[in-house]
Protein backbone atom coordinates (compact mmCIF):
# COMPACT_ATOMS: atom_id res chain seq x y z
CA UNK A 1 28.99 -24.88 12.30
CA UNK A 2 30.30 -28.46 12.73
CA UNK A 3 28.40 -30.03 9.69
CA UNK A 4 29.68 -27.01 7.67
CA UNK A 5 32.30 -28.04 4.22
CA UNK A 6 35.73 -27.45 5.48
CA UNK A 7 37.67 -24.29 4.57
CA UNK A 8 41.37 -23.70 3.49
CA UNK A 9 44.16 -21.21 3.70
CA UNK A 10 47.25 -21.37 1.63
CA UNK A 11 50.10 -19.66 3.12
CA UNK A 12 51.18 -19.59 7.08
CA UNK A 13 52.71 -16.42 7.37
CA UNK A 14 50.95 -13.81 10.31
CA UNK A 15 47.87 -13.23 8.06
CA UNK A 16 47.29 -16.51 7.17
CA UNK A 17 48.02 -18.20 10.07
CA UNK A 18 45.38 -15.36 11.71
CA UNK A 19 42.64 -15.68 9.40
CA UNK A 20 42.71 -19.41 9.37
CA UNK A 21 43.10 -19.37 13.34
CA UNK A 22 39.80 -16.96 13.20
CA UNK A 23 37.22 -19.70 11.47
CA UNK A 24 38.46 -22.49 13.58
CA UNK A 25 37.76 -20.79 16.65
CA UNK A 26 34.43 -20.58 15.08
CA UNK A 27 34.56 -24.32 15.23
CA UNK A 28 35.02 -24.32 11.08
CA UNK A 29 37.36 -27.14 10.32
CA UNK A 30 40.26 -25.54 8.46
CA UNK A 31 42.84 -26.33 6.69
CA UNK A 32 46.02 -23.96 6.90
CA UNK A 33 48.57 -25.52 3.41
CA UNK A 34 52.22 -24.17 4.42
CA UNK A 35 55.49 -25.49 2.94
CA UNK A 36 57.38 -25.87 5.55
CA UNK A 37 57.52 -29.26 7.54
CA UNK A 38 58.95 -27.68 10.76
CA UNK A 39 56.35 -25.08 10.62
CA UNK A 40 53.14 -27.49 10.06
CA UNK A 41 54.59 -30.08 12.71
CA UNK A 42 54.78 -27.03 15.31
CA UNK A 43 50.71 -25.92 14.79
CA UNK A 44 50.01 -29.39 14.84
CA UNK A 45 51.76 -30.25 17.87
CA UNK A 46 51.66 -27.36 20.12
CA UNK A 47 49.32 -24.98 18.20
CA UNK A 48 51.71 -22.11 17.76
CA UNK A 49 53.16 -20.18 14.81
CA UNK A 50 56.28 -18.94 16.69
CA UNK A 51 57.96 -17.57 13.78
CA UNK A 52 55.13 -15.08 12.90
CA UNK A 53 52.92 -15.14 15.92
CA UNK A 54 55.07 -15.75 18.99
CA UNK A 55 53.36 -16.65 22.13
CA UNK A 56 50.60 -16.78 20.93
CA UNK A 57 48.29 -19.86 21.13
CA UNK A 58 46.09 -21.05 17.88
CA UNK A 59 42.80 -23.16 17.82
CA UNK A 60 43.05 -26.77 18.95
CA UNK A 61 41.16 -27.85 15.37
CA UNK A 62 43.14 -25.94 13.25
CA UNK A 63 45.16 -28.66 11.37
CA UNK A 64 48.49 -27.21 9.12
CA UNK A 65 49.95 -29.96 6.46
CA UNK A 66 52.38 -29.89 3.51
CA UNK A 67 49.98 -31.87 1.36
CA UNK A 68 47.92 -29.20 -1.29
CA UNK A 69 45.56 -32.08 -2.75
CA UNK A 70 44.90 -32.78 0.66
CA UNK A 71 44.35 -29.35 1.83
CA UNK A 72 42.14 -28.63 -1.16
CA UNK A 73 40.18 -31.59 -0.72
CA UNK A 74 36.34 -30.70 -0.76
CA UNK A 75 36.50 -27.53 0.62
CA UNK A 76 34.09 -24.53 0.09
CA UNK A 77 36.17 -21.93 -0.08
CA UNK A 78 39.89 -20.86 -0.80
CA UNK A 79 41.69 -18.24 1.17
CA UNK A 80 44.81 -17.54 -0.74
CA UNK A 81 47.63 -15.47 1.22
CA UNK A 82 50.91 -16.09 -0.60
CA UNK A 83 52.99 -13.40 -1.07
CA UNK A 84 52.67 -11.69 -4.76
CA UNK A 85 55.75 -13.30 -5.93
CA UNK A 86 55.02 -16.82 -5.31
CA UNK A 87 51.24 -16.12 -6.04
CA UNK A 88 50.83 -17.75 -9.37
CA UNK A 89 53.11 -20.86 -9.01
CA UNK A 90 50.99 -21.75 -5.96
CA UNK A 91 47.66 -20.75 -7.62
CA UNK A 92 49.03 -22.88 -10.69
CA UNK A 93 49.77 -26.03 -8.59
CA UNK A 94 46.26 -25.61 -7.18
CA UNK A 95 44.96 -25.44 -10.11
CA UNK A 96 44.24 -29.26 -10.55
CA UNK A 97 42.47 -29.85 -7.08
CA UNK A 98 40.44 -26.72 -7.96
CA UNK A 99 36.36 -26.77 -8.83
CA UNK A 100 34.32 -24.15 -10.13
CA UNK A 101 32.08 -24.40 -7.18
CA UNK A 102 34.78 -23.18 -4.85
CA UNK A 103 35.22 -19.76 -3.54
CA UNK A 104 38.23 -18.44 -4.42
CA UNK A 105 39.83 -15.48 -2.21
CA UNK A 106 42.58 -13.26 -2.35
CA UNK A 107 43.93 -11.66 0.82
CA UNK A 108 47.21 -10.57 -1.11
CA UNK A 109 48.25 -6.83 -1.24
CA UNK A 110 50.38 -6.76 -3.62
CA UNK A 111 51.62 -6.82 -7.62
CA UNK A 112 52.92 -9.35 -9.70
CA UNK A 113 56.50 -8.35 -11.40
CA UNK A 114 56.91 -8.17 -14.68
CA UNK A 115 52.89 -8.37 -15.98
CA UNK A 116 51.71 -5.32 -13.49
CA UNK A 117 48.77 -8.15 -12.00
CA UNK A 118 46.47 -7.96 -9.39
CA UNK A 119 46.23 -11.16 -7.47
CA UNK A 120 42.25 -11.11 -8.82
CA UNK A 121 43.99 -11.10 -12.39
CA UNK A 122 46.18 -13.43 -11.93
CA UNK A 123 42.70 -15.78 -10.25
CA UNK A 124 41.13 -14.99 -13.37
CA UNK A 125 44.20 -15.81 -15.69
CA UNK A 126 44.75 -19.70 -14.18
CA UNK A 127 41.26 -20.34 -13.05
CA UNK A 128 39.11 -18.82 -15.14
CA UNK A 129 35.87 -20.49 -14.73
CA UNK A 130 36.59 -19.81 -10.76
CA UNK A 131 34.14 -17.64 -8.40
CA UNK A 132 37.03 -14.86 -6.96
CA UNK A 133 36.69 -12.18 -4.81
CA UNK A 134 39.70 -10.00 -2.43
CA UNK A 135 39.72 -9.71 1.01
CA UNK A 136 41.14 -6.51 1.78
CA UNK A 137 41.06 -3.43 4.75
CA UNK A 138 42.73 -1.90 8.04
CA UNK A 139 44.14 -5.57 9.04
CA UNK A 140 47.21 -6.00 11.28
CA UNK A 141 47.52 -9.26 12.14
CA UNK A 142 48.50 -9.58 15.29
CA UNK A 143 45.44 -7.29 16.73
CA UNK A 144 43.20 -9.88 15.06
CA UNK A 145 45.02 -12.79 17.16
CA UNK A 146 44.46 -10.34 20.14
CA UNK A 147 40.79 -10.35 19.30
CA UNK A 148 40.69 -6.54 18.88
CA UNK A 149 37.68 -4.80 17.48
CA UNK A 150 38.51 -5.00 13.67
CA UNK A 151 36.58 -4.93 10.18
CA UNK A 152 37.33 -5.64 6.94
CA UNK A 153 35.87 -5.44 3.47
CA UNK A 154 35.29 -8.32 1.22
CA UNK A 155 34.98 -7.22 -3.23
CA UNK A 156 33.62 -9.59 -5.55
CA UNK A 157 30.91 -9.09 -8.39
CA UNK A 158 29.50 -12.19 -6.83
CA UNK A 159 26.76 -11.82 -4.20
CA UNK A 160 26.42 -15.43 -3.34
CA UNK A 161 30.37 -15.07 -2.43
CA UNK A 162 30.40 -11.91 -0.37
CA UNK A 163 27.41 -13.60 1.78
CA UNK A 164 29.49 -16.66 2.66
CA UNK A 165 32.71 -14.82 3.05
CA UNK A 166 30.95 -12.24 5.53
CA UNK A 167 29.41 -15.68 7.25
CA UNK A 168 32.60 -17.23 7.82
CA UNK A 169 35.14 -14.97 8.77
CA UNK A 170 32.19 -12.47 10.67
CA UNK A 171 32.40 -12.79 14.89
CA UNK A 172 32.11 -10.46 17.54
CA UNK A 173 35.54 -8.67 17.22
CA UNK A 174 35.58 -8.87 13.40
CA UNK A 175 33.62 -7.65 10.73
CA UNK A 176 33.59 -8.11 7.02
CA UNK A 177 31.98 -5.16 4.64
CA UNK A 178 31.11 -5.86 1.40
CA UNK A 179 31.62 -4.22 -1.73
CA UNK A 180 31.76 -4.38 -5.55
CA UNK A 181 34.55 -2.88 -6.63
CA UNK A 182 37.08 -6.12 -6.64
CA UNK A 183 39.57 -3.95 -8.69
CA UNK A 184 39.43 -0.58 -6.23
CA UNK A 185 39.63 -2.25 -3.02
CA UNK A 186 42.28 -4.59 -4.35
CA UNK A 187 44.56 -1.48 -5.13
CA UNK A 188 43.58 0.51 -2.07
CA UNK A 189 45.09 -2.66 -0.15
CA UNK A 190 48.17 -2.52 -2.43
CA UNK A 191 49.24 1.20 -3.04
CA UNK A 192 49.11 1.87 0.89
CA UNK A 193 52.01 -0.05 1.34
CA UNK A 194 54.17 2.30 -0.66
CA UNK A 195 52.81 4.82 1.38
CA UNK A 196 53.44 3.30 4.85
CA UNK A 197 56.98 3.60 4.46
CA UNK A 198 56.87 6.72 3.76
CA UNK A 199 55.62 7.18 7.17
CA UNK A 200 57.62 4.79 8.67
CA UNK A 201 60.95 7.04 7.59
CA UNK A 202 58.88 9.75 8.48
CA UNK A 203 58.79 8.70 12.13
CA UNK A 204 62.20 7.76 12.41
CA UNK A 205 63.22 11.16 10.99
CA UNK A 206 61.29 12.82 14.00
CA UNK A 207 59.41 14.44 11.58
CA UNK A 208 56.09 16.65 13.15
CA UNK A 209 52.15 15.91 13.44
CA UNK A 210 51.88 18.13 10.69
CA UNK A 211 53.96 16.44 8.49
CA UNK A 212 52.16 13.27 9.29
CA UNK A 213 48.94 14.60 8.31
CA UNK A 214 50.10 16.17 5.26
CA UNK A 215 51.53 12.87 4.07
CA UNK A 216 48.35 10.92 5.09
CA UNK A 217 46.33 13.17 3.12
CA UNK A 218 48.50 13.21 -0.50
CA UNK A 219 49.01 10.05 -0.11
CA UNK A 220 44.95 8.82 -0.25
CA UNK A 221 44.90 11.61 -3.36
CA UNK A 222 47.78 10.32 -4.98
CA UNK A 223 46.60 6.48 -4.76
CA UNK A 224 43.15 7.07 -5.51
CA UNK A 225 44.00 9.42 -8.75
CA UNK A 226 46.15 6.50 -9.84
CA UNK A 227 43.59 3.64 -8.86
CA UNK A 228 41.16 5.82 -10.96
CA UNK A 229 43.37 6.05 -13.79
CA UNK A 230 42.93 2.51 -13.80
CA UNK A 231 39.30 2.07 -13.53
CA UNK A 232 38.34 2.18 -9.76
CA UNK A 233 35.25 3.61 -8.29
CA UNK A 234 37.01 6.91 -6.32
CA UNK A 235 34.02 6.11 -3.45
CA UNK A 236 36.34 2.94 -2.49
CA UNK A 237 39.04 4.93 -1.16
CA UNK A 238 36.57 6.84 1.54
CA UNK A 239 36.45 3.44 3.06
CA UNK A 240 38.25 0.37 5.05
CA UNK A 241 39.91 -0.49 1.79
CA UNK A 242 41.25 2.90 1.08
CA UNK A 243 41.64 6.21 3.91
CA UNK A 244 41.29 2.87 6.83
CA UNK A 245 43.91 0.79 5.58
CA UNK A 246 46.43 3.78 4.99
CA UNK A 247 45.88 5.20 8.04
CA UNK A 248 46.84 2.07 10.18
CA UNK A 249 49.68 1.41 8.28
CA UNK A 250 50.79 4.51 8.36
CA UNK A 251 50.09 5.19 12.36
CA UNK A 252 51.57 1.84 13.58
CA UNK A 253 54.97 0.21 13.84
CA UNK A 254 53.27 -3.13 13.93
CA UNK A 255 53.15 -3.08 9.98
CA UNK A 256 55.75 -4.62 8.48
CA UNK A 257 56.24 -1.26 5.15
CA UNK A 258 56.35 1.47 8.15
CA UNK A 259 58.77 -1.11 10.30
CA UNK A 260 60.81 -1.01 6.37
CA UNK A 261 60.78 2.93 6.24
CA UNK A 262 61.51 3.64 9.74
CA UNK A 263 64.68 1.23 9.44
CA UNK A 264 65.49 3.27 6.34
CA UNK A 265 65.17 6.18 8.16
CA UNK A 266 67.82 5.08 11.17
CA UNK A 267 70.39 4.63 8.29
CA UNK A 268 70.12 0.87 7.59
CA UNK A 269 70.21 0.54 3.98
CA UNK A 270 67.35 -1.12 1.49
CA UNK A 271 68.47 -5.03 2.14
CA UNK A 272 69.21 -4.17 5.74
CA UNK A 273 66.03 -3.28 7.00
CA UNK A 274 64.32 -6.22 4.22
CA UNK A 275 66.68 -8.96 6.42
CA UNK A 276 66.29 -7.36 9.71
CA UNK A 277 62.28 -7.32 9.02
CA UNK A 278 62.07 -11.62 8.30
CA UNK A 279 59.16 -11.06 6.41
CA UNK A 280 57.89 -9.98 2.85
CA UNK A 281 57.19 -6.55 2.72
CA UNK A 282 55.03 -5.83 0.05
CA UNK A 283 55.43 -2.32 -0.47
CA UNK A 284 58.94 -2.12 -1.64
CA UNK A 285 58.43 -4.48 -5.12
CA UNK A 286 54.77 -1.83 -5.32
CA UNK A 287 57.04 0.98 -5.43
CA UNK A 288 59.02 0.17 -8.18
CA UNK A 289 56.30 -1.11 -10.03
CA UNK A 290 53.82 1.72 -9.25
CA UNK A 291 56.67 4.21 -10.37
CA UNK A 292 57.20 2.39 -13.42
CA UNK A 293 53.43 2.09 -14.18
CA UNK A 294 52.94 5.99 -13.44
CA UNK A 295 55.20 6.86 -15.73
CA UNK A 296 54.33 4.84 -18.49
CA UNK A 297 50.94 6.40 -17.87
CA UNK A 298 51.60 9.79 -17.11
CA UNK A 299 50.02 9.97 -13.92
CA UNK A 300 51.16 12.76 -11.62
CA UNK A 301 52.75 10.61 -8.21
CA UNK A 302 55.23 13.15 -6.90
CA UNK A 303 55.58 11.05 -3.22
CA UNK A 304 56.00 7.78 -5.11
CA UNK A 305 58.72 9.12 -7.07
CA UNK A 306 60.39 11.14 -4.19
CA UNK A 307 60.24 7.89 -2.22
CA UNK A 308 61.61 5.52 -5.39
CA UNK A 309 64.56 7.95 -5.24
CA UNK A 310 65.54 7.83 -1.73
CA UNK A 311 64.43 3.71 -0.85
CA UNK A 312 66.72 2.87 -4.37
CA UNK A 313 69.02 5.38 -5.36
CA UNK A 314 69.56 7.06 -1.85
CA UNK A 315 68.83 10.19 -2.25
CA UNK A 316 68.88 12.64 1.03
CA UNK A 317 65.56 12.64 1.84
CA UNK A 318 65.92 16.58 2.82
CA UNK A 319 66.43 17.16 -0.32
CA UNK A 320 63.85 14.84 -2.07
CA UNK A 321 61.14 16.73 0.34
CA UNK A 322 62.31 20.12 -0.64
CA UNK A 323 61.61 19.30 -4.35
CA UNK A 324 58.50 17.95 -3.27
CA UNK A 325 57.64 21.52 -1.72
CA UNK A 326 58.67 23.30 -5.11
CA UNK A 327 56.13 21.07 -7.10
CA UNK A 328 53.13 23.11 -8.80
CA UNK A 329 50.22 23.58 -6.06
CA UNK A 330 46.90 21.90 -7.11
CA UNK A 331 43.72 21.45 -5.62
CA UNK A 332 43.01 19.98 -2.31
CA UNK A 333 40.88 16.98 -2.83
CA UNK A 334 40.92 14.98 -6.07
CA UNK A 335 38.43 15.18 -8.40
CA UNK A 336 36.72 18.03 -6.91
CA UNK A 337 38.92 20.44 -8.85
CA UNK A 338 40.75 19.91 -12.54
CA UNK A 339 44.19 19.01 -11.86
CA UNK A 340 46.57 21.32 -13.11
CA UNK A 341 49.50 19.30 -14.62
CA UNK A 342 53.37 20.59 -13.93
């Protein structure tokens, strides 16, 4: 592994600092670009991430700097994971240290405001000539820096790239799956989010096992009859990048959209539970976009627009979840029967 090109992550936040943390254990030398000085000194230093990863220790090797040329620097391959709204700018600066021979890869679950991007389209859009593929699936971070049992899937058209992604981030208590569909497992990662805090207000509501389930269940049809609206392969969401993702962030308070919802559903308002959270949660800039998009579209999302009214206009969620009950019944799983539009 030693004599192997260095590799570098842009963006120290949990998943970042967590993937990066993962290849230099391997003994990969890697390269982990944050902006903040305090923050880089710290891993360098002492080897922790104590904002995002307290107590936690990282690997020795793993060397943090301020300096993008210098992180860039000959590397084979890009891990980008820089939250959707500072995405391009960083992907932009980049941009001049870039070459076509790097891999480029997104881990980013989220949407770009005001153009409706994908991370991948936004690659595509300032690097065009650049070999791009997402990193998506049932990821919390912090089990990862635990070294629990955990897989992921990595999308790209390119073979070459899913074989050396799958080589460098694949150990004993992680596994990367491949796939083709860059665009499906990109959304899968993305509209779960919106989803997961539903469940988080769910929970904090004390609503039943029942309730859970039912929720789990719409909410895979709901995302996957948008995703397919958009072009994605409806297989995708059967996997790690679809029904796995949604059910972990759904099921555990260590994601940071259920941690959102469940503060919302204790009473703390929208910017409350955003501050009390300290990081970017993804889901709540999805949901307005996703409800904007649907519309525009005319795709049926009944939970995404109960859940725009209550997370920004405050509507009792009683009352949003009675409507919900009142909607037209359709058929169980999507696709198998023709939808019958209210």
């Amino acid at each position: 592994m030693q004599s192997q090109p260095p590799v570098a992550v842009l963006g120290g936040g949990s998943f970042g600092t967590v993937i990066a943390n993962l290849m230099a254990e391997k003994g990969l030398e890697v390269r982990l670009w944050m902006r903040n000085e305090v923050s880089v000194a710290e891993i360098n230093r002492h080897h922790r991430n104590e904002r995002y990863l307290p107590g936690r220790d990282l690997a020795p090797s793993l060397v943090a700097t301020t300096d993008l040329q210098q992180a860039l620097n000959g590397v084979q391959a890009v891990f980008i994971a820089i939250p959707s709204s500072a995405f391009r700018q960083v992907l932009r600066q980049a941009a001049a240290w870039l070459t076509p021979e790097q891999l480029l890869v997104s881990t980013t679950k989220g949407i770009e405001s005001g153009t409706f991007c994908l991370m991948s389209q936004i690659i595509s859009q300032e690097c065009p000539q650049a070999r791009m593929g997402v990193l998506s699936g049932p990821n919390l971070a912090k089990e990862i820096m635990q070294h629990q049992l955990t897989a992921t899937v990595i999308a790209s058209s390119d073979a070459e790239l899913r074989d050396q992604v799958q080589a460098l981030l694949h150990t004993s208590c992680f596994r990367v799956y491949a796939s083709t569909d860059t665009y499906g497992v990109e959304l899968g990662g993305t509209l779960k989010n919106i989803y997961a805090i539903a469940a988080g207000l769910s929970a904090a509501l004390g609503m039943g096992e029942n309730t859970k389930s039912m929720l789990m269940t719409r909410s895979l049809a709901e995302m996957s009859r948008f995703a397919v609206s958009l072009g994605a392969n409806p297989l995708t969401f059967l996997g790690l990048a679809g029904v796995g993702d949604l059910i972990v962030t759904c099921m555990s308070p260590l994601s940071r959209n259920y941690r959102v919802g469940h503060a919302l559903g204790e009473g703390k308002t929208l910017d409350e539970a955003v501050a009390a959270l300290g990081e970017v949660a993804e889901g709540v800039n999805t949901l307005r976009l996703v409800k904007e998009k649907a519309e525009s579209l005319g795709i049926y999302m009944p939970l995404v627009a109960g859940l725009y009214e209550v997370v920004f206009n405050n509507a009792p969620v009683k009352e949003v979840a009675r409507g919900m009950m009142l909607n037209a019944q359709s058929s169980d799983v999507e696709f198998v029967l023709p939808r019958q539009e209210p």
